[in-house]
N, C-alpha and C. Protein backbone atom coordinates (compact mmCIF):
# COMPACT_ATOMS: atom_id res chain seq x y z
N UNK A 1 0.61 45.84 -24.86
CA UNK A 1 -0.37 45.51 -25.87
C UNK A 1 0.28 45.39 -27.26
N UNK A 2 1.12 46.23 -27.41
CA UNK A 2 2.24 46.12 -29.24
C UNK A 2 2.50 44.47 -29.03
N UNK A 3 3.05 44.08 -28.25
CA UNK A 3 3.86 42.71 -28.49
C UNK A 3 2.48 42.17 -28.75
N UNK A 4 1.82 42.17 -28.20
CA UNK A 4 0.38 41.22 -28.30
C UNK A 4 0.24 40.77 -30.31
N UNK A 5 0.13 42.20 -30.52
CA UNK A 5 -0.63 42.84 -32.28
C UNK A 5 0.79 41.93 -32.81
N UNK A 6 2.46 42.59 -32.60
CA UNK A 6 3.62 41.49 -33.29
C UNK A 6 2.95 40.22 -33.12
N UNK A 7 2.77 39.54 -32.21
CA UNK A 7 2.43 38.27 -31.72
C UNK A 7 1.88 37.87 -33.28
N UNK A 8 0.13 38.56 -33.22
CA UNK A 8 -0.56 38.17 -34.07
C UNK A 8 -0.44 38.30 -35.52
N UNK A 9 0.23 39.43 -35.98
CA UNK A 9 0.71 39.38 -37.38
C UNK A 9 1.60 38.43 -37.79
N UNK A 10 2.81 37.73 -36.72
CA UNK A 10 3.49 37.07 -37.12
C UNK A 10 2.48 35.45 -37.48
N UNK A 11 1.25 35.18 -36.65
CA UNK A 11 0.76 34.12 -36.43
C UNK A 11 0.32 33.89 -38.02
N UNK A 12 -0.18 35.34 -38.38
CA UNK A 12 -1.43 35.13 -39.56
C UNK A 12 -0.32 35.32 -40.59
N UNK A 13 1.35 35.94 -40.49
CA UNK A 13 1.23 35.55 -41.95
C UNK A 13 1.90 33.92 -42.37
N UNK A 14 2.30 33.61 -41.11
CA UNK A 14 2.65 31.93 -41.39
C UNK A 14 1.71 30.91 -41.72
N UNK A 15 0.37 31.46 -41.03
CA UNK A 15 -0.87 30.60 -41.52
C UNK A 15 -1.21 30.79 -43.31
N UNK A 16 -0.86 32.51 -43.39
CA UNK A 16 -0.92 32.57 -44.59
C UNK A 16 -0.52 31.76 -45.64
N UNK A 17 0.69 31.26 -45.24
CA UNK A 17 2.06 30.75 -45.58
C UNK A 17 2.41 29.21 -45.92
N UNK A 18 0.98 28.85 -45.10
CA UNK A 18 0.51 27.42 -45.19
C UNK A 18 1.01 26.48 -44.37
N UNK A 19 2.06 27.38 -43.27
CA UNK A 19 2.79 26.76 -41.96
C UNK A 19 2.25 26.11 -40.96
N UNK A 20 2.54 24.72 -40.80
CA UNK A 20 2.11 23.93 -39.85
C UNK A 20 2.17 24.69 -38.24
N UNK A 21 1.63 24.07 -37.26
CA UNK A 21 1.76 24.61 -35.86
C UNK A 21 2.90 23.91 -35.06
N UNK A 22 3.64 22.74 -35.94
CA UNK A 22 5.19 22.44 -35.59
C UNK A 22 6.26 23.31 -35.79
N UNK A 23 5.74 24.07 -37.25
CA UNK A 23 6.66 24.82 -38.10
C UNK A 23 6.62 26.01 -36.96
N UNK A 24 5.41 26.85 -36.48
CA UNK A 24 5.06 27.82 -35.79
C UNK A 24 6.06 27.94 -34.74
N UNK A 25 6.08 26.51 -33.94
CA UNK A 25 6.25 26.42 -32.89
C UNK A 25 7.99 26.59 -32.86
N UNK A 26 9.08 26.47 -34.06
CA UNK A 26 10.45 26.25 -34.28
C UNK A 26 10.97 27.29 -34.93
N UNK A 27 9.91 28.24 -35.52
CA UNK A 27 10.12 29.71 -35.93
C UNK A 27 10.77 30.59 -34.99
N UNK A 28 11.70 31.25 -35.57
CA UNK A 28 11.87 32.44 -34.67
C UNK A 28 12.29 33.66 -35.72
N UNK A 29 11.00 34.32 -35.91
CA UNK A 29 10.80 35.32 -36.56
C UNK A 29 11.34 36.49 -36.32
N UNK A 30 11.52 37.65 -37.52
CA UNK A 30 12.15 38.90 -37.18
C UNK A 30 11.28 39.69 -36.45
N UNK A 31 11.98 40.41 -35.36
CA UNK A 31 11.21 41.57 -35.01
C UNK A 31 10.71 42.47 -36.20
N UNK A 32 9.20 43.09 -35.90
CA UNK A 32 8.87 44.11 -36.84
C UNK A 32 10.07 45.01 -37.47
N UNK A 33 10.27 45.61 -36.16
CA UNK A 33 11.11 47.18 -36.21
C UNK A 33 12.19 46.56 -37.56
N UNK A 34 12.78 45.08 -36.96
CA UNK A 34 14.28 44.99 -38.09
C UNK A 34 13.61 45.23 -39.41
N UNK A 35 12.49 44.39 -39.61
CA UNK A 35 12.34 43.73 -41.21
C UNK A 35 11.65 45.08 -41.55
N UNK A 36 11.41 46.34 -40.78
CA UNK A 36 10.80 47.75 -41.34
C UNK A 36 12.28 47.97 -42.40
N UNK A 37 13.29 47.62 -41.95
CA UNK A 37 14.84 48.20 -42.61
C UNK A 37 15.25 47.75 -44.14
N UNK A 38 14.24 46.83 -43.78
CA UNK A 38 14.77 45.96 -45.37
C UNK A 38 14.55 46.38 -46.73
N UNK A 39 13.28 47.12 -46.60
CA UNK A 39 13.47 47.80 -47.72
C UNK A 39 14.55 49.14 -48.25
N UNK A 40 15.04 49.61 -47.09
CA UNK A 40 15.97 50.32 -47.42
C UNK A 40 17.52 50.30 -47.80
N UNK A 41 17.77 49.12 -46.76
CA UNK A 41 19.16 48.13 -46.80
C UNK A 41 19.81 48.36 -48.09
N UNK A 42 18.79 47.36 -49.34
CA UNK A 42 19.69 47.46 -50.43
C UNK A 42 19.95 48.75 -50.73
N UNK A 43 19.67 49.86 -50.64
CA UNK A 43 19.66 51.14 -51.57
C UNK A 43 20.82 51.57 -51.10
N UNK A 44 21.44 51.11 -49.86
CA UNK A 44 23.00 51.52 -49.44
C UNK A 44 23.97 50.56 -49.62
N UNK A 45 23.86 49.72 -50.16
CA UNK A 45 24.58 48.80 -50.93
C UNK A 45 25.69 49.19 -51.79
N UNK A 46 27.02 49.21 -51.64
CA UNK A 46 27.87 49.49 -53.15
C UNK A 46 28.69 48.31 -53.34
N UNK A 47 29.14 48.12 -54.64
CA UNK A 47 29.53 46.83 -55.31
C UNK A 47 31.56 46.93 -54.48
N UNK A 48 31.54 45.55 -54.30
CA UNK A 48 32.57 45.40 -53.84
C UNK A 48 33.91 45.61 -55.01
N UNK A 49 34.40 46.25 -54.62
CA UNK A 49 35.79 46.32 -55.84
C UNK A 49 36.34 44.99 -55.57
């Protein structure tokens, strides 16, 4: 049933998004779990010497 709910959040925020059902169809969106990381990612970031 989870994949179902991913399914549908990904649907509504591309509709959000103003994404055609060609666009839909050639998407290949992030899993939830990754894009949960992203806000943290940068904060371990250090500047390259």
């Amino acid at each position: 049933m989870t994949q179902f709910f991913d399914n549908i959040v990904i649907i509504l925020d591309m509709m959000h998004a103003g994404a055609s059902y060609p666009m839909l169809q050639g998407a290949v969106p992030i899993h939830p779990t990754v894009s949960e990381l992203i806000p943290t990612v940068p904060g371990d970031l250090k500047p390259v010497p």
